[in-house]
C-alpha atoms as a PDB file:
ATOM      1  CA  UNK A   1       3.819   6.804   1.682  1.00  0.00           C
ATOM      2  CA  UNK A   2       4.694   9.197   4.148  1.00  0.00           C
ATOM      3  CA  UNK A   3       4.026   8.389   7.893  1.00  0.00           C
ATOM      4  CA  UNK A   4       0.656   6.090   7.152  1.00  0.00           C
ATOM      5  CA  UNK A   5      -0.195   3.354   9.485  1.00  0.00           C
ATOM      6  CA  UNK A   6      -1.472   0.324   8.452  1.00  0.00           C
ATOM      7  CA  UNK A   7      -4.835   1.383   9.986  1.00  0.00           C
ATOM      8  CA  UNK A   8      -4.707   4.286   8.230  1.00  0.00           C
ATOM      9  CA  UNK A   9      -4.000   2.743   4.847  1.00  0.00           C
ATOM     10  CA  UNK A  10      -7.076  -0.407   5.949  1.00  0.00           C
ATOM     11  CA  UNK A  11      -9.173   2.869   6.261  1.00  0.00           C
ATOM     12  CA  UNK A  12      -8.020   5.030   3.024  1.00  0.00           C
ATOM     13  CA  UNK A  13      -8.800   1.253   1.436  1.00  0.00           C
ATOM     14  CA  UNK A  14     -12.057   0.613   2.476  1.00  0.00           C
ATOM     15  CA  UNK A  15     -13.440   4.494   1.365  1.00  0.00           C
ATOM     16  CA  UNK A  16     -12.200   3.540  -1.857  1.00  0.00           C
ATOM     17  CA  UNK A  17     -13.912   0.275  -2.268  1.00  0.00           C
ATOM     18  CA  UNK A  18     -16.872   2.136  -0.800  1.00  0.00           C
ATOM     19  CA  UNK A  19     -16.558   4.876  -3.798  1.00  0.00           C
ATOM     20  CA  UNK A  20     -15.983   1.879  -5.888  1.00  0.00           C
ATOM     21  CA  UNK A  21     -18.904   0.436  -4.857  1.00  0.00           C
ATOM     22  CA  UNK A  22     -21.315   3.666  -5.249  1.00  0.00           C
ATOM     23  CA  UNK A  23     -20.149   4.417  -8.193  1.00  0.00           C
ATOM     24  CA  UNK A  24     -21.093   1.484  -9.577  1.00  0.00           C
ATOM     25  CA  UNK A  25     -24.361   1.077  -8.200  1.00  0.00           C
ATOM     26  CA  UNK A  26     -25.204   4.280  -8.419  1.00  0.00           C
ATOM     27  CA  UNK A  27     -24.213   4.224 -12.246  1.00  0.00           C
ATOM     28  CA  UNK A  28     -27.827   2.726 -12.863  1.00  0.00           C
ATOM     29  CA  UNK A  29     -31.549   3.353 -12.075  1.00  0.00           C
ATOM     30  CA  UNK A  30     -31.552   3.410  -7.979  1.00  0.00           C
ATOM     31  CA  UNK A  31     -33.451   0.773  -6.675  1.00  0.00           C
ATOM     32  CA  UNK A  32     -34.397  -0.257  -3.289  1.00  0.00           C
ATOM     33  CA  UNK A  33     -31.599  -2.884  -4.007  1.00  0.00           C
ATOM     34  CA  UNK A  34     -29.384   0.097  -4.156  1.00  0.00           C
ATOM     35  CA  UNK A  35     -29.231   0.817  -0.433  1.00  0.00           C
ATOM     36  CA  UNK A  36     -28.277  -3.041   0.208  1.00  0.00           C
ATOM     37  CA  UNK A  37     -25.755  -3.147  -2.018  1.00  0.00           C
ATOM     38  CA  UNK A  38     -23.482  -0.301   0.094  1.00  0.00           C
ATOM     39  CA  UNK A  39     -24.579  -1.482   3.340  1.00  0.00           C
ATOM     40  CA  UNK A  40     -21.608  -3.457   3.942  1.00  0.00           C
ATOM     41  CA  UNK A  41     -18.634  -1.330   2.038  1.00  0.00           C
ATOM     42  CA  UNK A  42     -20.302   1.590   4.498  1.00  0.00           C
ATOM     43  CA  UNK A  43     -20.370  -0.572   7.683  1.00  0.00           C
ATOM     44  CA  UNK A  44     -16.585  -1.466   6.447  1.00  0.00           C
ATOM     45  CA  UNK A  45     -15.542   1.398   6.103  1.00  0.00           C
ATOM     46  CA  UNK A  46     -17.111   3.330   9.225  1.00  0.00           C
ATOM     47  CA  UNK A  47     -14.970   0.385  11.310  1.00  0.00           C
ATOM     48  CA  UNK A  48     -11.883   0.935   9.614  1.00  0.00           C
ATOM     49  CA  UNK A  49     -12.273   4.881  10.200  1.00  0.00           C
ATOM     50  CA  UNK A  50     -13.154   4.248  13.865  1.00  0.00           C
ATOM     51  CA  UNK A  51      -9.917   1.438  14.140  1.00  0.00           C
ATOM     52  CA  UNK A  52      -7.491   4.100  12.562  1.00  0.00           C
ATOM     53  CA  UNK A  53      -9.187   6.821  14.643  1.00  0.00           C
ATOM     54  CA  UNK A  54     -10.255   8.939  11.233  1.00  0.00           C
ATOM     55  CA  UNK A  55     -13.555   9.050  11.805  1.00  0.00           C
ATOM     56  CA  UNK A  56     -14.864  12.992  11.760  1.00  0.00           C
ATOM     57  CA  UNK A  57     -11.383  13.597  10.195  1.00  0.00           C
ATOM     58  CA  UNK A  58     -12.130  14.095   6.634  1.00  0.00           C
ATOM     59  CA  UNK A  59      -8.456  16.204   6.089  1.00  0.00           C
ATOM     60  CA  UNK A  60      -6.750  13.218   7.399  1.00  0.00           C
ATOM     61  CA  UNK A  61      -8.394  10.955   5.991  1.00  0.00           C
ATOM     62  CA  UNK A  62      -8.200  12.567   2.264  1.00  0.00           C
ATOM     63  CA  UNK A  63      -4.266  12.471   3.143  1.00  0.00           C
ATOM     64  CA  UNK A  64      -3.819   8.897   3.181  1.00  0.00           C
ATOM     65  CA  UNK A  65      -6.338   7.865   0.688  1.00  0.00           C
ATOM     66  CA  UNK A  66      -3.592  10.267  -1.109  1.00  0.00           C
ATOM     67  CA  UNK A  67      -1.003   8.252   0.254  1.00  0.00           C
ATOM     68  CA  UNK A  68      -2.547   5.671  -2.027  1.00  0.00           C
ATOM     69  CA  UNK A  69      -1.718   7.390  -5.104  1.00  0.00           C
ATOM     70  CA  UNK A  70       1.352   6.834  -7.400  1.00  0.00           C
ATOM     71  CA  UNK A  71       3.699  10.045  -7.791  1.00  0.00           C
ATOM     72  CA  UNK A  72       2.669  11.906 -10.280  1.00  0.00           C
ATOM     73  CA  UNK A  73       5.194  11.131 -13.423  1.00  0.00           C
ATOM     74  CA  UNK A  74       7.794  14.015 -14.197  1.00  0.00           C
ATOM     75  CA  UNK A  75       7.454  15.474 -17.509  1.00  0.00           C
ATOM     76  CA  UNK A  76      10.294  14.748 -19.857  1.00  0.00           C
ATOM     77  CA  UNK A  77      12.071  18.541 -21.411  1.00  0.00           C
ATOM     78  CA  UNK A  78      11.481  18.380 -25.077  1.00  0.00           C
ATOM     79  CA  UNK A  79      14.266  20.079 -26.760  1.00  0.00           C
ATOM     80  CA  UNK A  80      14.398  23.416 -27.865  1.00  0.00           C
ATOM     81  CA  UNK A  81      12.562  24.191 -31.297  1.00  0.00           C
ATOM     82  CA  UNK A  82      10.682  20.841 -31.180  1.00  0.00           C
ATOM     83  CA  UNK A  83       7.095  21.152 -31.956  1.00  0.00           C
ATOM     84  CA  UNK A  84       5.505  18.193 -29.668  1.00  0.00           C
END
């Protein structure tokens, strides 16, 4: 990770629970159950933004959550004439 505070990284946490969380809920029928279910992963995550001063910053924000990811692997060179 490349200059993330731990604020930053509570925050880039918490949207991904959140988009955890909706997809899952959302993967159903939508209920009026629906709405409860995110209430608190929203509230959660709207603190975090606020604590790590992201909220309104979506470009920031994206960068951690991207943070979060492992490096992409490196492909291995396959040697010359090979078919796969």
């Amino acid at each position: 990770m490349t200059g993330t505070t731990h604020p930053e990284l509570a925050a880039a946490q918490a949207c991904l629970r959140l988009l955890h969380t909706a997809r899952a809920a959302l993967s159903g029928p939508v209920t009026a159950q629906t709405a409860t279910l995110l209430a608190v992963p929203i509230a959660d995550a709207d603190e975090a933004l606020r604590r790590a001063g992201l909220a309104g910053n979506e470009a920031a924000l994206l960068n951690r959550i991207y943070d979060l990811s492992p490096p992409a692997p490196v492909p291995t060179p396959r040697p010359e004439g090979s078919l796969r």
